[in-house]
PDB file of N, CA and C in Angstrom:
ATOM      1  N   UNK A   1      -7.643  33.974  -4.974  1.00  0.00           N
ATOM      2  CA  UNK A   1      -6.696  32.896  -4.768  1.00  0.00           C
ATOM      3  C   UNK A   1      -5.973  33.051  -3.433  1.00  0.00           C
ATOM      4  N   UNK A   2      -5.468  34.258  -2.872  1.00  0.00           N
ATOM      5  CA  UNK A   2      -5.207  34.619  -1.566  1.00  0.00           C
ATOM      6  C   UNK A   2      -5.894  34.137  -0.711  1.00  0.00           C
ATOM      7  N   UNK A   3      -7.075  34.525  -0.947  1.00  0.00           N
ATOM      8  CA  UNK A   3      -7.677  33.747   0.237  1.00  0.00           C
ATOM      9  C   UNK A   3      -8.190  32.468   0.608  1.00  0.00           C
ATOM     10  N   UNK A   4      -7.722  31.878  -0.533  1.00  0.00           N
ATOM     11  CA  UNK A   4      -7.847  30.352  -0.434  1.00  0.00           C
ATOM     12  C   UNK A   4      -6.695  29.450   0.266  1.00  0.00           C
ATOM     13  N   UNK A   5      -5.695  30.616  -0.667  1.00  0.00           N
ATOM     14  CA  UNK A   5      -4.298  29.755   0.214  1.00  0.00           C
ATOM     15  C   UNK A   5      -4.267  29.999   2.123  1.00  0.00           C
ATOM     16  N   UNK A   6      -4.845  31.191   1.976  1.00  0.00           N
ATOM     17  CA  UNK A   6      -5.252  31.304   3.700  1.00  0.00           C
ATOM     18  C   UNK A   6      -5.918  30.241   4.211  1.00  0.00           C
ATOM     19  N   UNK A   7      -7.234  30.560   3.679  1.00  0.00           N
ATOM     20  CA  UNK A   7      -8.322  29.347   4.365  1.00  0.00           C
ATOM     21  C   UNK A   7      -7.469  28.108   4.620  1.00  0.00           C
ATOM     22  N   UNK A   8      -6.701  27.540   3.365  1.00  0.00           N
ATOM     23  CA  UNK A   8      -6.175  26.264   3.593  1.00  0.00           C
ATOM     24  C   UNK A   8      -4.813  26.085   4.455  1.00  0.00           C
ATOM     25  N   UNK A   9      -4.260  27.307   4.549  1.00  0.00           N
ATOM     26  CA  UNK A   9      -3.165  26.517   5.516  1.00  0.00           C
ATOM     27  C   UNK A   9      -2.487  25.966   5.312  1.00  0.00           C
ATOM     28  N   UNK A  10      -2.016  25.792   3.675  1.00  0.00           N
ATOM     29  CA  UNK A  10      -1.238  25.394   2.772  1.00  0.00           C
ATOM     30  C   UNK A  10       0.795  25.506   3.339  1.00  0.00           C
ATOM     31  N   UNK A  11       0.541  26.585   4.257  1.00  0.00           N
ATOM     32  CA  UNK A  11       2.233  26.293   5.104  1.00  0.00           C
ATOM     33  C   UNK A  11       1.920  25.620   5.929  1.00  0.00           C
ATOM     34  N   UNK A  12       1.020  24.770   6.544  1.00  0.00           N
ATOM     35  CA  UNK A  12       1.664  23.691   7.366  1.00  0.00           C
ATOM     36  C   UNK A  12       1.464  22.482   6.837  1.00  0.00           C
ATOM     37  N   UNK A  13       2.529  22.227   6.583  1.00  0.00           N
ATOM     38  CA  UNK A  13       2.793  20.159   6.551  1.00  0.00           C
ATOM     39  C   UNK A  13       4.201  19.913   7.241  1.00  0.00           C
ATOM     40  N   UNK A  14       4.201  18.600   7.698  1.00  0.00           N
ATOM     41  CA  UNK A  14       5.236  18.275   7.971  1.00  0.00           C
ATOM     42  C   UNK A  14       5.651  16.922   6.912  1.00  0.00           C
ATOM     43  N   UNK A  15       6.835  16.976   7.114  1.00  0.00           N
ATOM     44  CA  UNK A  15       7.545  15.793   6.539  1.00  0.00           C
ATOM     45  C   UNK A  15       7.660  14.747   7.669  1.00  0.00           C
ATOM     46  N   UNK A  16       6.656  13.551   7.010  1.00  0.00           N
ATOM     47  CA  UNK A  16       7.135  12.375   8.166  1.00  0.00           C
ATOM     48  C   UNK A  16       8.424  11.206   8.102  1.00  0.00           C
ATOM     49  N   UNK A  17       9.023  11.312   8.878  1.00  0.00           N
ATOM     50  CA  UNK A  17      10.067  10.412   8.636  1.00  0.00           C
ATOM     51  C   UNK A  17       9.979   8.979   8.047  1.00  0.00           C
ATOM     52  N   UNK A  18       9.475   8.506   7.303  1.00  0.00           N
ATOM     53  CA  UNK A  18       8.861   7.157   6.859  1.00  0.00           C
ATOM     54  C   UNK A  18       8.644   7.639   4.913  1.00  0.00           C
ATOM     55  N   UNK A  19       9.349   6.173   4.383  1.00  0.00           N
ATOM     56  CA  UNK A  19       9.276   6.271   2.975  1.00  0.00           C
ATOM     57  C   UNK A  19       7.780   5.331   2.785  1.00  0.00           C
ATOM     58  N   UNK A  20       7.679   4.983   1.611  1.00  0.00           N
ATOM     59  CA  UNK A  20       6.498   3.704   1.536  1.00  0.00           C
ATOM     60  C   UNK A  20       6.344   2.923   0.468  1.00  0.00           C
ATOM     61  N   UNK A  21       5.828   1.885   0.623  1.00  0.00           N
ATOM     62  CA  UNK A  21       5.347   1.403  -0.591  1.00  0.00           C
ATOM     63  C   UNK A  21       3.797   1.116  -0.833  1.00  0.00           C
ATOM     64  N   UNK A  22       3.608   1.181  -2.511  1.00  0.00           N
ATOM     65  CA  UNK A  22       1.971   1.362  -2.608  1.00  0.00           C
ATOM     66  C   UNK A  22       1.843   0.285  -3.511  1.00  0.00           C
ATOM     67  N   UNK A  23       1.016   0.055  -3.327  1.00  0.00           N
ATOM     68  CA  UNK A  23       0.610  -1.353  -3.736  1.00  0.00           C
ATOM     69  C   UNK A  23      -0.841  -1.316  -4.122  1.00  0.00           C
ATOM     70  N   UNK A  24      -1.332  -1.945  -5.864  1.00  0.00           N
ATOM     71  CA  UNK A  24      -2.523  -1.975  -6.310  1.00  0.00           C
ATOM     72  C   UNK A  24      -2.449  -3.014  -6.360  1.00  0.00           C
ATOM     73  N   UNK A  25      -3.840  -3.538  -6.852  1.00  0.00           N
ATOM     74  CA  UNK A  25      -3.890  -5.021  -7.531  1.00  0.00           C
ATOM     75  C   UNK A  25      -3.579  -5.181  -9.168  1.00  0.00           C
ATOM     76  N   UNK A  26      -3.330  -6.029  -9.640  1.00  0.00           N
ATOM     77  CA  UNK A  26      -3.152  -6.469 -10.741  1.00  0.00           C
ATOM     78  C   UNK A  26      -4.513  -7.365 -11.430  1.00  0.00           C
ATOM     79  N   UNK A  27      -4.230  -7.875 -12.449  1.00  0.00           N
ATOM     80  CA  UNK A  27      -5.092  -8.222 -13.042  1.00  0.00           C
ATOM     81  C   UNK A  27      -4.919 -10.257 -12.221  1.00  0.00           C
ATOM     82  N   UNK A  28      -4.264  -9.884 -11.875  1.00  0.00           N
ATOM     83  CA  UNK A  28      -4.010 -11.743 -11.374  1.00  0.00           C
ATOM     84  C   UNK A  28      -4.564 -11.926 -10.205  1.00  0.00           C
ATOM     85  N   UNK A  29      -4.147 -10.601  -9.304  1.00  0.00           N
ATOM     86  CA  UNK A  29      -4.987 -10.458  -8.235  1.00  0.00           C
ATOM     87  C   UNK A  29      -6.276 -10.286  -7.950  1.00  0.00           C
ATOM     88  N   UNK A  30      -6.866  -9.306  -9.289  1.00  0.00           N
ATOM     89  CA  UNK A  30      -8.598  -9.162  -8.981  1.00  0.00           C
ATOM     90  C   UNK A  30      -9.075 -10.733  -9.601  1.00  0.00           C
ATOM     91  N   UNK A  31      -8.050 -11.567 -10.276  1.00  0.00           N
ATOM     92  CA  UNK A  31      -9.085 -12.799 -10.681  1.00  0.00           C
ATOM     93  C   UNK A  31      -8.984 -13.717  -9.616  1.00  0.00           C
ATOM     94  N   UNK A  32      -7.985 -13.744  -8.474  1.00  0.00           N
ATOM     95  CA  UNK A  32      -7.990 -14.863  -7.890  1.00  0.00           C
ATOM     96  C   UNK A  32      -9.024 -13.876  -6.393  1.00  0.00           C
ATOM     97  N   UNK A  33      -8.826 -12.715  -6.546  1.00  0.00           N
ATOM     98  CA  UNK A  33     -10.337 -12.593  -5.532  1.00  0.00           C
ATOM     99  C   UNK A  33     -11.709 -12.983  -5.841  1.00  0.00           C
ATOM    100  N   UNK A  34     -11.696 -12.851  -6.957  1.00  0.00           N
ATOM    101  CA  UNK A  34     -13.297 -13.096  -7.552  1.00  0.00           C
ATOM    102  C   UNK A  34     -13.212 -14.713  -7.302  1.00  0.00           C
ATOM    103  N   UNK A  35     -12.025 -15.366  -7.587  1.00  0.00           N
ATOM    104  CA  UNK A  35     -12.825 -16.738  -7.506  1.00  0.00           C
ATOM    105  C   UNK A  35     -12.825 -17.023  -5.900  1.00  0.00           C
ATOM    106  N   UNK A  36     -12.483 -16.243  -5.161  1.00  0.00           N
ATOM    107  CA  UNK A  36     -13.097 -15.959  -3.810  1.00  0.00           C
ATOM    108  C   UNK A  36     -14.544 -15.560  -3.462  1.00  0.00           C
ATOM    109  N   UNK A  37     -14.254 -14.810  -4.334  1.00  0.00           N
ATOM    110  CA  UNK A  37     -16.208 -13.988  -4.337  1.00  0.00           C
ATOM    111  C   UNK A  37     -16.263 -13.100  -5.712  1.00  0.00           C
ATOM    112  N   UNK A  38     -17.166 -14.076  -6.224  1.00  0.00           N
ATOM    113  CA  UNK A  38     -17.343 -13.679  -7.993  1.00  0.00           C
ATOM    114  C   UNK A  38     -17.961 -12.567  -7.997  1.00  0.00           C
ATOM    115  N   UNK A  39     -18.624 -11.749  -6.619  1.00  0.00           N
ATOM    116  CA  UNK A  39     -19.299 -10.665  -6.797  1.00  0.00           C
ATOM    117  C   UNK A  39     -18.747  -9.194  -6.005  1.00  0.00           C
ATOM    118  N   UNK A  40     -17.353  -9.961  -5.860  1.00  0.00           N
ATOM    119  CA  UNK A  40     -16.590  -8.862  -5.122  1.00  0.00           C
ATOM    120  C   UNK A  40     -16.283  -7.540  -6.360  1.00  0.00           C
ATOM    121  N   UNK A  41     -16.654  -6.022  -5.524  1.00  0.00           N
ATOM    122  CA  UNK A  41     -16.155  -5.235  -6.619  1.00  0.00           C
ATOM    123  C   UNK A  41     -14.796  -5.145  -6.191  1.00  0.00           C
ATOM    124  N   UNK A  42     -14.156  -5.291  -7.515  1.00  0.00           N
ATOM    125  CA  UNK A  42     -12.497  -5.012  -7.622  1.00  0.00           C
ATOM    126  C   UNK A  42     -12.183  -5.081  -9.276  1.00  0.00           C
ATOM    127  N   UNK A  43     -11.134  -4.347  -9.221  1.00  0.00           N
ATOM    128  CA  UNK A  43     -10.943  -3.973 -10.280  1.00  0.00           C
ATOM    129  C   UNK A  43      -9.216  -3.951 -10.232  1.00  0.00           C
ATOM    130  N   UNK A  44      -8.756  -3.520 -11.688  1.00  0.00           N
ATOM    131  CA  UNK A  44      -7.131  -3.087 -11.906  1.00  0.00           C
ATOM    132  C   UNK A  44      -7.296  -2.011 -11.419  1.00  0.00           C
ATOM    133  N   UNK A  45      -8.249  -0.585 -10.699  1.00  0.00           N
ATOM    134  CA  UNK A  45      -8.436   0.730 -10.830  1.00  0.00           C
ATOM    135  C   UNK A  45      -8.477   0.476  -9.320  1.00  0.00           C
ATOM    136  N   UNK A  46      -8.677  -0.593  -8.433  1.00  0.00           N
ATOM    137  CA  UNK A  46      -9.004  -0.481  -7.254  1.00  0.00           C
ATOM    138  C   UNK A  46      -8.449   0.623  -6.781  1.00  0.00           C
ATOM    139  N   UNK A  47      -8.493   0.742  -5.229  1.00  0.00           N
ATOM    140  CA  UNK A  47      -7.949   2.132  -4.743  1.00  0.00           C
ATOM    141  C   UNK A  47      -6.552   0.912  -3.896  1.00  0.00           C
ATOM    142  N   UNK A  48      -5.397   1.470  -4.106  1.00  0.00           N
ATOM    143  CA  UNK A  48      -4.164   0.570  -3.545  1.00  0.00           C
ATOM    144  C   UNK A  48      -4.117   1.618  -2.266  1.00  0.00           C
ATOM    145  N   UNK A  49      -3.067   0.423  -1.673  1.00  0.00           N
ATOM    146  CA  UNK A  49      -2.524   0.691  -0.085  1.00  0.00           C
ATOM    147  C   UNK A  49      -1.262   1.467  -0.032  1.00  0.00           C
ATOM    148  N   UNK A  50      -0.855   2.143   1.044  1.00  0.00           N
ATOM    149  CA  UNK A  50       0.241   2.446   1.849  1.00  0.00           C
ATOM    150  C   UNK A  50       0.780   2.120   2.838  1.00  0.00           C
ATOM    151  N   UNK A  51       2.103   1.358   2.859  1.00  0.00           N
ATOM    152  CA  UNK A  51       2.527   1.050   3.446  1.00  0.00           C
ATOM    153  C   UNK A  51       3.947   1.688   3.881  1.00  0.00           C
ATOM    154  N   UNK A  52       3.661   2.199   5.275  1.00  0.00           N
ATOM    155  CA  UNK A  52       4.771   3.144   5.261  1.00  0.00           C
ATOM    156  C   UNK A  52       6.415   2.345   5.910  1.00  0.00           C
ATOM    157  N   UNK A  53       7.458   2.545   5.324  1.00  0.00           N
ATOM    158  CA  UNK A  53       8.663   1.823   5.927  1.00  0.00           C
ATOM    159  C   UNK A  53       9.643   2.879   6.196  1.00  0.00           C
ATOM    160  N   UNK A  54      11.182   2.594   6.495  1.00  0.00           N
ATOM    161  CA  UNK A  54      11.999   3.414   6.992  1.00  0.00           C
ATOM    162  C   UNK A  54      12.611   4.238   5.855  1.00  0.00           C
ATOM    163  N   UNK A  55      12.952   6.086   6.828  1.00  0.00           N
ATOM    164  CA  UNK A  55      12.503   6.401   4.872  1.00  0.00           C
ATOM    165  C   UNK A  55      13.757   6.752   4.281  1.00  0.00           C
ATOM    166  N   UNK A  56      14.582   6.203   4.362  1.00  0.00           N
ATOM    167  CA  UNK A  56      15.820   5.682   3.566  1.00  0.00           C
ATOM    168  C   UNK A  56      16.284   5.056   3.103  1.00  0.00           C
ATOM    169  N   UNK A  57      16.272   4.261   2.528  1.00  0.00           N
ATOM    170  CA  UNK A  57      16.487   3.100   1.986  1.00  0.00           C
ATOM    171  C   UNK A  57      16.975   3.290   0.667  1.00  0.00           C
ATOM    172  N   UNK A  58      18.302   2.263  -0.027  1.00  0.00           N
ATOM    173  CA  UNK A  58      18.938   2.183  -1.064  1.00  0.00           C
ATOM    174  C   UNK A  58      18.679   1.210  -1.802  1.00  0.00           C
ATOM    175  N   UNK A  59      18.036  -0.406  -1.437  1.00  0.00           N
ATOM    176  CA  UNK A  59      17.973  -0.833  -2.114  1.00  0.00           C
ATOM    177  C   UNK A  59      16.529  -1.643  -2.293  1.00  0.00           C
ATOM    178  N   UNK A  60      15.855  -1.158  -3.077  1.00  0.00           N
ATOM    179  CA  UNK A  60      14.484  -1.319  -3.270  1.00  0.00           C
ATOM    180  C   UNK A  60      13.781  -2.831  -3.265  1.00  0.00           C
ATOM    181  N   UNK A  61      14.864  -3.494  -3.855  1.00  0.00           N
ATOM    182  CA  UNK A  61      14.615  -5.036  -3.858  1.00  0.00           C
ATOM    183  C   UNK A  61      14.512  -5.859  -2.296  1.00  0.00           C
ATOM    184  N   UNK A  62      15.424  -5.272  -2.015  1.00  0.00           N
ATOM    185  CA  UNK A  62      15.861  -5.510  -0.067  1.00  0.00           C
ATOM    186  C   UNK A  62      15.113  -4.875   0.488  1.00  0.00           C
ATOM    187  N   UNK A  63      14.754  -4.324   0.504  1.00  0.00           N
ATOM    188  CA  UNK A  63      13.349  -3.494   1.368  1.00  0.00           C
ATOM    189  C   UNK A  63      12.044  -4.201   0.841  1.00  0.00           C
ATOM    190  N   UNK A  64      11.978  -4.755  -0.536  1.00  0.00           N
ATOM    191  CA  UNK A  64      10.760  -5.721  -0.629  1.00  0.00           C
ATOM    192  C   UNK A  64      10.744  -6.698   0.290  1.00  0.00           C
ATOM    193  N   UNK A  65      11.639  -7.509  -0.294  1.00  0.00           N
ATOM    194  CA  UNK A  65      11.953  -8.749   0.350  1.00  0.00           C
ATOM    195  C   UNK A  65      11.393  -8.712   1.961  1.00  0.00           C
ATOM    196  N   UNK A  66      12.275  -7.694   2.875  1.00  0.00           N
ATOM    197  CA  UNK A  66      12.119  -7.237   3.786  1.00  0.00           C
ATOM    198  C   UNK A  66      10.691  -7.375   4.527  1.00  0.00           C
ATOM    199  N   UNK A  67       9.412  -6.814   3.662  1.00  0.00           N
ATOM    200  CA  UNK A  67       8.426  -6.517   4.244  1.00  0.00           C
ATOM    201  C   UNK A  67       7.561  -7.206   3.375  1.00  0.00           C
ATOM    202  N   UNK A  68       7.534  -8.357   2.272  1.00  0.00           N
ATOM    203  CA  UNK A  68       7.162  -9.061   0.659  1.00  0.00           C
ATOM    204  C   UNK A  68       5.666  -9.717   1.896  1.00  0.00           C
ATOM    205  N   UNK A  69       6.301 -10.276   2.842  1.00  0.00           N
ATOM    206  CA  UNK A  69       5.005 -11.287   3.317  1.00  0.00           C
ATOM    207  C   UNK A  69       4.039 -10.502   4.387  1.00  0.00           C
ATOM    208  N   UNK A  70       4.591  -9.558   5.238  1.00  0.00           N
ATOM    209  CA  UNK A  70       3.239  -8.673   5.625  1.00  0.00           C
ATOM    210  C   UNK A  70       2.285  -7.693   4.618  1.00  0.00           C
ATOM    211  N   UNK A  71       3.081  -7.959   3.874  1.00  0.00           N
ATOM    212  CA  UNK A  71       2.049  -6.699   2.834  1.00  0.00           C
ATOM    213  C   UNK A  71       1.665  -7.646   1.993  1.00  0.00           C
ATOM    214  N   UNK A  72       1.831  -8.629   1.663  1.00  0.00           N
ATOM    215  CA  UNK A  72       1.074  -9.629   1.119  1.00  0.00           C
ATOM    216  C   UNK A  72      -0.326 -10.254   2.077  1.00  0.00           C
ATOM    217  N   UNK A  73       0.103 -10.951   2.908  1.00  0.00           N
ATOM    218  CA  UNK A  73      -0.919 -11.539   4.500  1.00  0.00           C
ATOM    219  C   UNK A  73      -1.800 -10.329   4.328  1.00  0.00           C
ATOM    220  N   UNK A  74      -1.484  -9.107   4.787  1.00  0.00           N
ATOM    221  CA  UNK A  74      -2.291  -7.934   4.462  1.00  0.00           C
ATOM    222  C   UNK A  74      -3.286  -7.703   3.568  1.00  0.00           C
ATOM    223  N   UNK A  75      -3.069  -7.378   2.138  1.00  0.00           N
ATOM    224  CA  UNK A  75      -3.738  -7.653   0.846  1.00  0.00           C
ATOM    225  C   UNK A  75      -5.021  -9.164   0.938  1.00  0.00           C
ATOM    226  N   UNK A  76      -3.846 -10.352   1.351  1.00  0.00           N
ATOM    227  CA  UNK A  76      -5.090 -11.296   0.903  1.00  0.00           C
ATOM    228  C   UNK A  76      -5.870 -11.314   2.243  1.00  0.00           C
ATOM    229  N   UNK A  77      -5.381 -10.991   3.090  1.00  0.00           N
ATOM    230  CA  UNK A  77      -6.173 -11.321   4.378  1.00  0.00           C
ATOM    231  C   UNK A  77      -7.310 -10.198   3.983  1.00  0.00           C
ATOM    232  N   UNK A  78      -7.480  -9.075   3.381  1.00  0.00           N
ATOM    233  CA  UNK A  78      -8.738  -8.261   3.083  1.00  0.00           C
ATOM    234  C   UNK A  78      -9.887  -8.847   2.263  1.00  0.00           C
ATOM    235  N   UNK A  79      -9.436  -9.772   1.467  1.00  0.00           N
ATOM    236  CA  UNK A  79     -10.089 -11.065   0.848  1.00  0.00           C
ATOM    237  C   UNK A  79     -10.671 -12.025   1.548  1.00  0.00           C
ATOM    238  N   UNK A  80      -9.839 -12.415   1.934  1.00  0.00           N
ATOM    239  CA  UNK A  80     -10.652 -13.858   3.114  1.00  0.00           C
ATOM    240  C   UNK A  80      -9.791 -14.114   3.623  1.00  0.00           C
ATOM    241  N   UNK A  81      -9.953 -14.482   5.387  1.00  0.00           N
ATOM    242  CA  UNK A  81      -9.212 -15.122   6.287  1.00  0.00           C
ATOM    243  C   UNK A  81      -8.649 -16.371   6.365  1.00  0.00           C
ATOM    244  N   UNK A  82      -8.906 -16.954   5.317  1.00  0.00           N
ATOM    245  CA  UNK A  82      -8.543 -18.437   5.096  1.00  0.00           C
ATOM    246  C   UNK A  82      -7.530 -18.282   4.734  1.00  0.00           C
ATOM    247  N   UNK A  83      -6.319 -18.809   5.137  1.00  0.00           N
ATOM    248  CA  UNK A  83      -4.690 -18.571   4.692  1.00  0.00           C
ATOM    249  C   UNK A  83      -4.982 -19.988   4.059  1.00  0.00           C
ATOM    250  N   UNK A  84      -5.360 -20.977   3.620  1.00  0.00           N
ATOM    251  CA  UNK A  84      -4.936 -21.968   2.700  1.00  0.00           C
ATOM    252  C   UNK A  84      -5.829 -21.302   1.353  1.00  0.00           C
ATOM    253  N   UNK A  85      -6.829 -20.289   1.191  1.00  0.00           N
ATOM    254  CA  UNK A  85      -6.748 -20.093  -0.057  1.00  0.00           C
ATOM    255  C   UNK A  85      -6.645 -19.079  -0.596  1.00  0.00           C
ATOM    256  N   UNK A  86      -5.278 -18.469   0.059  1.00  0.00           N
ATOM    257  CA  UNK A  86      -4.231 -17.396  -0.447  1.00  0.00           C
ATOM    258  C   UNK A  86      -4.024 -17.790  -1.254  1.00  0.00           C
ATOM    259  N   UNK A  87      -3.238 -16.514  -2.360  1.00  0.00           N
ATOM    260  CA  UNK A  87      -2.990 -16.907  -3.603  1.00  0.00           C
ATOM    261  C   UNK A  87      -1.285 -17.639  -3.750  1.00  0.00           C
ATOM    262  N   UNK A  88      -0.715 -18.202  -4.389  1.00  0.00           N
ATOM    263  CA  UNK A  88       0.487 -18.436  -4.099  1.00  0.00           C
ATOM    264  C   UNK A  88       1.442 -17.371  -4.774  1.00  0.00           C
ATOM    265  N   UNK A  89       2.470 -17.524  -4.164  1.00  0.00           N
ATOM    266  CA  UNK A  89       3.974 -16.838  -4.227  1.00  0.00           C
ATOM    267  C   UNK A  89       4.976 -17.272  -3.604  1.00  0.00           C
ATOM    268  N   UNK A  90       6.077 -17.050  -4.401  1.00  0.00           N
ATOM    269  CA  UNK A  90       7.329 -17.437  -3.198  1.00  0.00           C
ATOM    270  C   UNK A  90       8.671 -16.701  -3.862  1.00  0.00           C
ATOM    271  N   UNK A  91       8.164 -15.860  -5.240  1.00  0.00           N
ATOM    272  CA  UNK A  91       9.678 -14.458  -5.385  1.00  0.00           C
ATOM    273  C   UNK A  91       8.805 -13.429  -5.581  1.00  0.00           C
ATOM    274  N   UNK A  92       9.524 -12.611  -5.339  1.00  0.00           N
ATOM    275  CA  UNK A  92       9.249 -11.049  -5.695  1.00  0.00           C
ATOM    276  C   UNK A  92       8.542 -10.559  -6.964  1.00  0.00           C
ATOM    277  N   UNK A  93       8.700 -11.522  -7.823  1.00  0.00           N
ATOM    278  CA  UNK A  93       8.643 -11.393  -9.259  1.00  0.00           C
ATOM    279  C   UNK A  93       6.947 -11.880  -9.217  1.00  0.00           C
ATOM    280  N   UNK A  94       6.847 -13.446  -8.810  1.00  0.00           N
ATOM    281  CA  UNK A  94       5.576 -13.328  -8.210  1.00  0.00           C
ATOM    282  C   UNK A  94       4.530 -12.726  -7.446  1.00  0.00           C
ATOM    283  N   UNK A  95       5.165 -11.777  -6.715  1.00  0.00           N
ATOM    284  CA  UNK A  95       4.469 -10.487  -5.922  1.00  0.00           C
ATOM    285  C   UNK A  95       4.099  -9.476  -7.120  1.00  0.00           C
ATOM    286  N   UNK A  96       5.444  -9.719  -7.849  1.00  0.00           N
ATOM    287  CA  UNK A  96       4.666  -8.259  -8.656  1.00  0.00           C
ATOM    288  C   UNK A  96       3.712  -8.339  -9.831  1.00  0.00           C
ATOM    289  N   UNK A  97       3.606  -9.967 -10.004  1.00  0.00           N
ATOM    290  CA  UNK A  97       2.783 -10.136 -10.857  1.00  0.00           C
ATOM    291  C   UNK A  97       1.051  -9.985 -10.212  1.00  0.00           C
ATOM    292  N   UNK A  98       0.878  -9.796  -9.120  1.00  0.00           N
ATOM    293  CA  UNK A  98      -0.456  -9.803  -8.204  1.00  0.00           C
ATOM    294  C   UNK A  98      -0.274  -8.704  -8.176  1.00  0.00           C
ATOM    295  N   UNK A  99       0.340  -7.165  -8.108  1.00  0.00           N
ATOM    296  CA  UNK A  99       0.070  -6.058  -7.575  1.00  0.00           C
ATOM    297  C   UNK A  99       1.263  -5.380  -8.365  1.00  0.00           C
ATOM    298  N   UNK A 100       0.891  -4.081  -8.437  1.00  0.00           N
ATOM    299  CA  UNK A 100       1.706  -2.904  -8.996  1.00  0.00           C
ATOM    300  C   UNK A 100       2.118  -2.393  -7.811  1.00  0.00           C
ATOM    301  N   UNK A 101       3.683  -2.091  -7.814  1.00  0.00           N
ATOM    302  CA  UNK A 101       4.165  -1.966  -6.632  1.00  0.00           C
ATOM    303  C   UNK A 101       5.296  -0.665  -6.812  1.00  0.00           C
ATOM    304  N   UNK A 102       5.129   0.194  -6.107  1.00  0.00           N
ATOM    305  CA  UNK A 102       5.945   1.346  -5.824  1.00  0.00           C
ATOM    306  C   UNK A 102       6.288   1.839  -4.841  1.00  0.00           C
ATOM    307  N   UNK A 103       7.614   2.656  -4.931  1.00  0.00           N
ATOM    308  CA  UNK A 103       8.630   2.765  -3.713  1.00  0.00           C
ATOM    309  C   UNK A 103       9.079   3.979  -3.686  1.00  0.00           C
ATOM    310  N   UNK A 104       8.764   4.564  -2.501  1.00  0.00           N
ATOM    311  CA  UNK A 104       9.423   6.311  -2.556  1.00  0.00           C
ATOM    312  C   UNK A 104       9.869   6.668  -1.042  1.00  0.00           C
ATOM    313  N   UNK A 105      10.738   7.418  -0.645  1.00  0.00           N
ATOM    314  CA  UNK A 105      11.082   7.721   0.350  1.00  0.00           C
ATOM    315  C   UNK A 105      10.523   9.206   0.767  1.00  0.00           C
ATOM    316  N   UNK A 106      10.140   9.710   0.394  1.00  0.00           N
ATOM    317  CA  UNK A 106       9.451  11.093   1.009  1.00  0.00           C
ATOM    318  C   UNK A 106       7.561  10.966   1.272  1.00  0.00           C
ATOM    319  N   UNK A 107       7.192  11.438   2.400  1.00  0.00           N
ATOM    320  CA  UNK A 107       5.858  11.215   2.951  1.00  0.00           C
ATOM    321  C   UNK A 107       5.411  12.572   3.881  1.00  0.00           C
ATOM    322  N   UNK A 108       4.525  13.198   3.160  1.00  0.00           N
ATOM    323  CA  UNK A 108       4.388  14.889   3.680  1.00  0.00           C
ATOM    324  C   UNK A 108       3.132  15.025   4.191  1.00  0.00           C
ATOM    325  N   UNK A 109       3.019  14.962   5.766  1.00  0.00           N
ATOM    326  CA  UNK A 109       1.489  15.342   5.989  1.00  0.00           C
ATOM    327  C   UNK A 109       0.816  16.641   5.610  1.00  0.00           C
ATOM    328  N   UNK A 110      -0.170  17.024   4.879  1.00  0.00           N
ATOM    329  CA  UNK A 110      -0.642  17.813   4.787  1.00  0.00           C
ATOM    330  C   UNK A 110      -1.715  18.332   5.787  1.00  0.00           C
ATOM    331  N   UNK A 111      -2.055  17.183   7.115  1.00  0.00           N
ATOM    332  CA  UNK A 111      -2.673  18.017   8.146  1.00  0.00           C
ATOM    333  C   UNK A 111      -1.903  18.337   9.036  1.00  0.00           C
ATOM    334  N   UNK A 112      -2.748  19.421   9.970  1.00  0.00           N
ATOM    335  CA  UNK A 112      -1.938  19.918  10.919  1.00  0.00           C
ATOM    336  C   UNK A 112      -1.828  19.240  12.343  1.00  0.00           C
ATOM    337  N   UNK A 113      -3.326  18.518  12.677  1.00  0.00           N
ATOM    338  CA  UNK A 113      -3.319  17.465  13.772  1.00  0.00           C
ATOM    339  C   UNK A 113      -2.523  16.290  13.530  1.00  0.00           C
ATOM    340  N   UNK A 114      -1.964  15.518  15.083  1.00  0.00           N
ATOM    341  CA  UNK A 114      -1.288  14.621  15.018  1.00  0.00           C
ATOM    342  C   UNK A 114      -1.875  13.330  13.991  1.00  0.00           C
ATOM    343  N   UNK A 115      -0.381  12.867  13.725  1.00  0.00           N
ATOM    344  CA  UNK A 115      -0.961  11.134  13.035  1.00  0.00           C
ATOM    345  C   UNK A 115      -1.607   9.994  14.478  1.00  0.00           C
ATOM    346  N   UNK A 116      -2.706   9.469  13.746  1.00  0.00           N
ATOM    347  CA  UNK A 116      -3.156   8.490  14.925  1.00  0.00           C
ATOM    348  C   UNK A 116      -2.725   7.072  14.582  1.00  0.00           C
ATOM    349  N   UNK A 117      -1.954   6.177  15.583  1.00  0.00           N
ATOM    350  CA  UNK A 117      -1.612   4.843  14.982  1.00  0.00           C
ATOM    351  C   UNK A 117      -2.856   3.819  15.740  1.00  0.00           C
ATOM    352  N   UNK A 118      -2.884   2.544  14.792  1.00  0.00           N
ATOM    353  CA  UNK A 118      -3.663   1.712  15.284  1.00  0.00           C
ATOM    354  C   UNK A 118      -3.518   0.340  15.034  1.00  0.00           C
ATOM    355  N   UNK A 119      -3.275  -0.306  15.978  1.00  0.00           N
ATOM    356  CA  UNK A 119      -2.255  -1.698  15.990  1.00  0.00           C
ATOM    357  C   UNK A 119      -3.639  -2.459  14.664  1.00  0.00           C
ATOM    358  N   UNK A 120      -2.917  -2.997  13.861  1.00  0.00           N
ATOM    359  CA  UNK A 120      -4.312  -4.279  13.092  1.00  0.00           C
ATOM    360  C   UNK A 120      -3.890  -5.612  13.039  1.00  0.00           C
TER     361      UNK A 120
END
């Protein structure tokens, strides 16, 4: 076991300054992709996103709100580029009925090379 924790290098991570939110699909969401593409694989199990925000934050609702329509545009835009047959929404409540949504403020790299950013 020693020498595993060696090999791995298990003391270096850093803590990145950025909280996030993760986001799966829901069951409302994999049906209105399929009637996008009935042969799309997706599922409730899909693999969800990270989205990293500022990593303090008190009030979870306000920090949705905050960021509700890029991480939405995001999600359906991986579906199809057609913004008229996005799915609709217009509260939060409606967001969360398309996706399981969670919020945490701590984010720990476990590698030792830099993070790479990339504008999308």
């Amino acid at each position: 076991m020693d020498e595993l924790y060696e090999q791995q290098n298990y003391h270096i991570m850093n803590l990145v300054n950025r909280g996030f939110v993760f986001v799966r699909p829901r069951a409302a969401f994999v049906a209105w992709a399929r009637q996008i593409d009935p042969e799309m694989l997706i599922d409730e199990h899909a693999e969800g996103s990270i989205y990293l925000i500022e990593e303090e934050f008190w009030d979870d609702e306000l920090v949705l709100k905050n960021y509700a329509k890029k991480i939405a545009a995001h999600e359906f835009s991986c579906i199809t580029e057609d913004q008229t047959l996005w799915a609709s929404w217009t509260t939060i409540e409606d967001l969360e009925a398309l996706f399981e949504i969670e919020m945490g403020c701590t984010c720990i790299d476990l590698l030792a090379q830099d993070l790479a950013k990339e504008k999308i």
